[in-house]
Structure formats: C-alpha cells, structure tokens
Protein backbone atom coordinates (compact mmCIF):
# COMPACT_ATOMS: atom_id res chain seq x y z
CA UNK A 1 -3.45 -30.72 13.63
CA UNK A 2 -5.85 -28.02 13.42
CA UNK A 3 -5.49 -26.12 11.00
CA UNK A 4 -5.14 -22.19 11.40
CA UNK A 5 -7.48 -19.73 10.68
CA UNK A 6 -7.40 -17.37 7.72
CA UNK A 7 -6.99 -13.85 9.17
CA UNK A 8 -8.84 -11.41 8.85
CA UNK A 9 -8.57 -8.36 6.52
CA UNK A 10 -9.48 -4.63 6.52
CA UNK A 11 -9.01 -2.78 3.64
CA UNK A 12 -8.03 0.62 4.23
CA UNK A 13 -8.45 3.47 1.06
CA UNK A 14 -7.40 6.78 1.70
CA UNK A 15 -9.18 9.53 -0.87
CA UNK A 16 -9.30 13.23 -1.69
CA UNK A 17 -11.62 14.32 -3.90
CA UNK A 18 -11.56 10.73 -6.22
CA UNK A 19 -15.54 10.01 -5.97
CA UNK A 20 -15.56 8.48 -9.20
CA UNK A 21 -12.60 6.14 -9.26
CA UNK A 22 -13.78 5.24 -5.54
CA UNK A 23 -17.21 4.09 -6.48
CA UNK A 24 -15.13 1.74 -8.97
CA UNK A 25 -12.74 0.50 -6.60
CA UNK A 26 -15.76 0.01 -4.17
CA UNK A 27 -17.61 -2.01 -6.82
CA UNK A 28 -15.09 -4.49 -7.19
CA UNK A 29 -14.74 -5.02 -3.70
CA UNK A 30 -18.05 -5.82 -3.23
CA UNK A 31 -17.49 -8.61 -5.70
CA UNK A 32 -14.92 -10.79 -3.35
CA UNK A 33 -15.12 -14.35 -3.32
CA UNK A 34 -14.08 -13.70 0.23
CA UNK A 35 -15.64 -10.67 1.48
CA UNK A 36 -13.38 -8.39 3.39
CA UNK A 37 -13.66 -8.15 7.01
CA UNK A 38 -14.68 -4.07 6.10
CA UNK A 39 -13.93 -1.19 4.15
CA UNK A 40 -12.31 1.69 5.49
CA UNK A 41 -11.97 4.60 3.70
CA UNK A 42 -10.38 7.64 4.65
CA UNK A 43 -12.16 10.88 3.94
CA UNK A 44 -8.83 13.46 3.40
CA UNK A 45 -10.41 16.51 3.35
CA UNK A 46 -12.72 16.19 0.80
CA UNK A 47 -14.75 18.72 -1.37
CA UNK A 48 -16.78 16.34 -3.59
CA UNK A 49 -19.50 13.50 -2.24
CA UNK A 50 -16.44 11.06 -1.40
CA UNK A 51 -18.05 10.33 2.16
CA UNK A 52 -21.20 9.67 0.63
CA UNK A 53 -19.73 7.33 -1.85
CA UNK A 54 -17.84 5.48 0.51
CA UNK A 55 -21.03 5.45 2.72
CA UNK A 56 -23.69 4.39 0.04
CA UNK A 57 -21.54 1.03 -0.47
CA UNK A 58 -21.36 0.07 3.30
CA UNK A 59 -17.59 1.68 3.78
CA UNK A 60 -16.87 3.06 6.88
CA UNK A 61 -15.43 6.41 6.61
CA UNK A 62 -12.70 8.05 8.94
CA UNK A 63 -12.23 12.10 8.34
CA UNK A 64 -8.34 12.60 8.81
CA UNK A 65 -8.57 16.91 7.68
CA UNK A 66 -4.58 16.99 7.02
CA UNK A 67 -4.24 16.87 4.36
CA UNK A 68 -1.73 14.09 2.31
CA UNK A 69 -1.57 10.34 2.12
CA UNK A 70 0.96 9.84 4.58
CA UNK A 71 -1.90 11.36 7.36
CA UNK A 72 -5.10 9.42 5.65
CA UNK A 73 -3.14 6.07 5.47
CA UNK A 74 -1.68 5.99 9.03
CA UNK A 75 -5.26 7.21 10.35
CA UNK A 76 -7.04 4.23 8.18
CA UNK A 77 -4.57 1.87 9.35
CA UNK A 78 -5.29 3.04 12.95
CA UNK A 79 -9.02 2.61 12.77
CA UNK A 80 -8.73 -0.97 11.24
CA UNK A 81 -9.91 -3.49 13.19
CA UNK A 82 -9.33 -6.91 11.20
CA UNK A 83 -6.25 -9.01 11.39
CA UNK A 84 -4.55 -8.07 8.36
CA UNK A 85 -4.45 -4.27 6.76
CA UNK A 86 -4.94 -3.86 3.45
CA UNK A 87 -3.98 -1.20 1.68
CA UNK A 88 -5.26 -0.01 -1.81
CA UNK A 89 -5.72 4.13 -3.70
CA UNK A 90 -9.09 5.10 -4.15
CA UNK A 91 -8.23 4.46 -8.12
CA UNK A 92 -7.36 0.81 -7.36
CA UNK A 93 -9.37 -2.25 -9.30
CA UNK A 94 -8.95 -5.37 -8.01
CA UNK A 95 -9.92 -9.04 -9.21
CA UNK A 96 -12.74 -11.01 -7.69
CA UNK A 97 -10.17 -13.12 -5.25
CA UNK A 98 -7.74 -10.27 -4.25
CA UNK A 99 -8.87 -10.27 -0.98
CA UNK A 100 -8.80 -14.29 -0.73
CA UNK A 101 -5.34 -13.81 -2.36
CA UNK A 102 -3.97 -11.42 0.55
CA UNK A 103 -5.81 -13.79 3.02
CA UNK A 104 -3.91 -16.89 2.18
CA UNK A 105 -0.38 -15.23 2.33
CA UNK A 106 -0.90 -13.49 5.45
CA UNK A 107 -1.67 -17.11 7.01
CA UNK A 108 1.75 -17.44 6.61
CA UNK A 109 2.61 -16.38 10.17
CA UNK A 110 6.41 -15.91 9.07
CA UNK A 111 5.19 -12.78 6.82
CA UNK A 112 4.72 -9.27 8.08
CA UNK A 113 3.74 -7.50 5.33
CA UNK A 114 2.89 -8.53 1.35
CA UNK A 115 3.05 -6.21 -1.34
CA UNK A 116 1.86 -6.60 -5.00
CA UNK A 117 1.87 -5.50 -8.72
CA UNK A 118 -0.24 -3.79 -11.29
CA UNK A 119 -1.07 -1.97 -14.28
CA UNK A 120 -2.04 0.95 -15.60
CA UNK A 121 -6.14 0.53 -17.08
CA UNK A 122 -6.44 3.80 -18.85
CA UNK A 123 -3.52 4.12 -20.87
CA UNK A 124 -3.56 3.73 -24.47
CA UNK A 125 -3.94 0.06 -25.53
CA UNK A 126 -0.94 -1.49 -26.07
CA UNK A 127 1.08 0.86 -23.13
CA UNK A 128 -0.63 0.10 -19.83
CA UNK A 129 1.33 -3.49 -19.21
CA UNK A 130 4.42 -2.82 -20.41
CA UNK A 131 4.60 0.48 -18.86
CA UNK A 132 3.47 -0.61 -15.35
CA UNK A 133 6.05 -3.26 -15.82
CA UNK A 134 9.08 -1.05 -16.68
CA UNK A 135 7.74 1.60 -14.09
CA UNK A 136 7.45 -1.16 -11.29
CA UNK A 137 10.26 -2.85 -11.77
CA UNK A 138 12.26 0.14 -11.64
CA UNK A 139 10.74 0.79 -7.96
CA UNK A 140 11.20 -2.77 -6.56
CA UNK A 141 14.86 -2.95 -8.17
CA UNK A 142 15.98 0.32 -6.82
CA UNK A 143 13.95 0.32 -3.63
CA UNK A 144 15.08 -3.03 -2.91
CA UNK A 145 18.60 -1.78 -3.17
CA UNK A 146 17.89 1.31 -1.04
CA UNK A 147 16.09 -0.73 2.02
CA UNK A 148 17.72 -4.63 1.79
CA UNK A 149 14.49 -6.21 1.51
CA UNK A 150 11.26 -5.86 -0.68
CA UNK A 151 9.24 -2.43 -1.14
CA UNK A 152 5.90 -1.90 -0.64
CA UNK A 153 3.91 -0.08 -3.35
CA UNK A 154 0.75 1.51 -2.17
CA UNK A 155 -1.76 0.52 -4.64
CA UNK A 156 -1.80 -3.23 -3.52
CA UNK A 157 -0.56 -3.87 -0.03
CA UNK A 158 -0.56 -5.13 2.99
CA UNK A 159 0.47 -5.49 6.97
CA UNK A 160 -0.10 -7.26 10.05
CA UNK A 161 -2.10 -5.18 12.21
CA UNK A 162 0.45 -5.89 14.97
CA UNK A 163 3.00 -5.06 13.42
CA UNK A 164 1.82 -1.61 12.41
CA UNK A 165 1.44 -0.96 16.02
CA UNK A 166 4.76 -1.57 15.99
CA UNK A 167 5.99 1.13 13.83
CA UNK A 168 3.75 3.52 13.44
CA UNK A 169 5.07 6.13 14.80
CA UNK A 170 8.40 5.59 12.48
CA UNK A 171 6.58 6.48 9.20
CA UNK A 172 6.24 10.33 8.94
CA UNK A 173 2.46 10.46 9.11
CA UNK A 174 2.42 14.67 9.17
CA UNK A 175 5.01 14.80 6.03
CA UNK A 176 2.91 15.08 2.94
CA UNK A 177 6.31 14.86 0.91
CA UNK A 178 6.56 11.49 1.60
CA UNK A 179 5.82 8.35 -0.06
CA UNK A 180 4.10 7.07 2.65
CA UNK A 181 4.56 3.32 1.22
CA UNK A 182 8.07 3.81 1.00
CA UNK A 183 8.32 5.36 4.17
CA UNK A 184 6.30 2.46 5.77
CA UNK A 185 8.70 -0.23 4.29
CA UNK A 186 11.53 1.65 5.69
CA UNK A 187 10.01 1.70 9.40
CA UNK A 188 9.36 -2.23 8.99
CA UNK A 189 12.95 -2.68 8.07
CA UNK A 190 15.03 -6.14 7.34
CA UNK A 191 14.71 -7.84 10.25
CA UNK A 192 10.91 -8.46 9.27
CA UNK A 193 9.79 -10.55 6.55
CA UNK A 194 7.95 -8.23 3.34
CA UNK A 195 7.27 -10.27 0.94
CA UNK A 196 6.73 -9.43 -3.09
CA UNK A 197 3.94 -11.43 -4.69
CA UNK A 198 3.03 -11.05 -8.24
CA UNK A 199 -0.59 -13.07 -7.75
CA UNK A 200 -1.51 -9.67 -6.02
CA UNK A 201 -2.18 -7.72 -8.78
CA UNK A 202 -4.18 -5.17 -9.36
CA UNK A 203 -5.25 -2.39 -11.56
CA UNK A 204 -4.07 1.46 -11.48
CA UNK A 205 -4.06 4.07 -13.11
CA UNK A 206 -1.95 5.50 -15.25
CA UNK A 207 -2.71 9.42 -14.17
CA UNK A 208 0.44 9.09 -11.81
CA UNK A 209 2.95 9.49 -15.31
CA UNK A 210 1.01 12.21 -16.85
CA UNK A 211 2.91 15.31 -16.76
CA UNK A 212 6.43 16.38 -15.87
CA UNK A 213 5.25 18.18 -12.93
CA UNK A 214 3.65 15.24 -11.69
CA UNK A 215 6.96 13.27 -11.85
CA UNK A 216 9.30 15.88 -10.47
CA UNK A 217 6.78 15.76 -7.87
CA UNK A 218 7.23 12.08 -7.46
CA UNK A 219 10.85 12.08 -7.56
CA UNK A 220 11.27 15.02 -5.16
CA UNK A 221 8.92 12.89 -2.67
CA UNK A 222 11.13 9.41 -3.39
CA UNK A 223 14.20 11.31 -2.60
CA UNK A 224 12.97 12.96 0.43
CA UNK A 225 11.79 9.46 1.48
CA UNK A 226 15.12 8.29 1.38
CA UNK A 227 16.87 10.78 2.72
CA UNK A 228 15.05 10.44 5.85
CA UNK A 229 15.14 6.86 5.68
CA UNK A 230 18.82 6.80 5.67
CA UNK A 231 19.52 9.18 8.14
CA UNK A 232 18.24 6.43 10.67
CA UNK A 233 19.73 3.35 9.03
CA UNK A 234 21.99 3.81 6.06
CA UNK A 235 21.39 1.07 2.78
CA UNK A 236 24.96 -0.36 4.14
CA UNK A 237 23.95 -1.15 7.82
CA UNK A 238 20.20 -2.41 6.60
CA UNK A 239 21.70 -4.82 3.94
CA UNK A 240 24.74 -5.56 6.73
CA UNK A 241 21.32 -6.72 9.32
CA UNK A 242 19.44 -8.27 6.80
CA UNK A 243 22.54 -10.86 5.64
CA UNK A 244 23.37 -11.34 9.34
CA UNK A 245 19.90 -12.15 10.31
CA UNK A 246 20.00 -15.09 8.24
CA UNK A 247 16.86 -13.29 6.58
CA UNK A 248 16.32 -13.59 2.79
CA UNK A 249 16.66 -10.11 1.02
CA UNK A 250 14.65 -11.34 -1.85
C-alpha cells in the first residue's frame, strides 16, 4: 500500500496592532520540526510595524482594512494555499512539533477540522493552568452542548482547505461581534467530523480575562454567536442530525 502523504499546512495569524507578541509567535514557528508549508499573517488594519514583523521573518502578509477577526481570519484562510489551514492569534506560542502534530491528524482523511487546548503564559505562577483549564473546559462543555459536536477555539486550530471553501460564506466574516471560531464551527456543523485533541496545545495569553469590560465583551460576542447560529439550525435539530448520522458527538 502506499502510504499517504502528510498534507500540507498553512498557518494563518490574523493581527492588529500585536507586533510584539507576533514576533514571539513567529519565533516559535520558525522552530518546527516540520516546517509549515507558510505563514500567513493578516495585517488588520494596523498602526504599529506588524507588516514589517510579519515580513522580517519570511510571513506573507495579507492587508484585510475591516477591521475585526471575523474579516482577518476568513481573508487569511482565503489566501492559504497549503492543504490544511491552521489557525493560531498573533499571541499564540506553540511547541517545536505543533505543526507536525496538526499534520499527522489531518492525514486522517475522516477529519475536517481539529481543534486544540492551551494555557495562559503570563498569568501569575500557579494560575495560568488551572485557569486555562476551568476557562476551556467551560467553552468545549457548553459549546459542545450548543452545536452537537466539538468547538473550535481560535488560538490552536485547524481546517481542511476544502472544506472552508465549503462554508465560507456561512461564517459572518463582516460581523466583528462575532466569535469568529465559534461562528466557523457552527457553519461546519455535525454532519462533519471536528475533532478535539489535547496533544495540540499551545500557549495564550491570559490578557483575554483581564477586566470586566473585556468579558462582557466576550460574553455579548458568544451570545450573539449563538443567536445567529441557532436561528439557522437550533441545538435540538443539530444534536437530532448528528445522532442520526451515525456521527460521534464526542
């Protein structure tokens, strides 16, 4: 038999105004066992010397000038040209074989998409596991509940090219109050295989629980999210097609 060949991947980073944390997340890229197939990263509008940044570490850079993640990760995910798309925030630090790691389950040609875990580098010592843990395991539980199959989460992702060109225009791209990983997991929906795996893990920070604004903010985004999830498929008829497709939820 012969055996298949690993896809390839693209990882996509959209960024606003993040030059440091990029140059980070860069860094470790360039330190992949397995190279990735390229780097894009989105340039959303940026004041500071993001574009140069991205462009001094071999990146190629996309300008999407609307502003919000929803816009810069559909446009990234348009200009990606490898097999796989890879999804990670500008503030994202990954582990020498993350990229091998996304590689090897996307070979799978039964998975769609593949999401992973994290957690949060710059909080206090002591807080930034157990914290990311309670955090993301309240997404995945609830999400899970509110779609009938696995979330993605943003900071660690990632999709079959293909199958983004099948739903890409399902995912709210010019809604900046949207979680636009949320929103993407709804468009894929149960009948296609997203798969959690907690090998994929990465590091993130923390800045996203600092402040109550910043969390209303959040919240207000999730439940505008599902809202418009739901008003094309409710959780009853996605959980109702995801049991009769013979398709695990888990």
């Amino acid at each position: 038999m012969i055996p298949t060949p690993a896809p390839t991947v693209s990882v996509v980073i959209p960024a606003r105004d993040d030059a440091p944390a990029l140059d980070a997340c860069l860094r470790a890229l360039a330190a992949q066992t397995q190279p990735p197939f390229e780097v894009v990263v989105v340039d959303n509008a940026s004041t500071d010397d993001t574009a140069a940044v991205a462009l001094r570490h071999g990146a190629r850079v996309v300008r999407e000038d609307q502003v919000g993640i929803p816009a810069a990760a559909s446009t990234g995910y348009d200009a990606a040209r490898g097999d796989v798309i890879a999804r990670l925030d500008a503030d994202s630090l990954v582990p020498p074989d993350w990229v091998a790691k996304v590689s090897r389950a996307m070979a799978d040609p039964t998975v769609d998409a593949v999401t992973g875990v994290g957690h949060f580098y710059d909080l206090p010592r002591g807080l930034g596991r157990p914290l990311a843990a309670l955090y993301l395991g309240s997404y995945f539980v609830l999400c899970h509940a509110a779609l009938g199959h696995p979330a993605l989460w943003g900071s660690a992702m990632a999709v079959r090219r293909e199958v983004w060109a099948q739903v890409r225009d399902q995912v709210h791209r010019e809604d900046p109050e949207v979680h636009d990983d949320l929103a993407l997991s709804f468009a894929l929906g149960p009948r296609r295989r997203t798969v959690l795996d907690r090998s994929l893990a990465v590091g993130a920070s923390g800045r996203c629980l600092r402040g109550w604004a910043q969390t209303r903010r959040r919240f207000r985004r999730a439940f505008r999210t599902l809202r418009l999830g739901w008003a094309v498929s409710p959780p009853w008829e996605r959980w109702q097609t995801a049991l009769s497709s013979g398709r695990r939820p888990a």
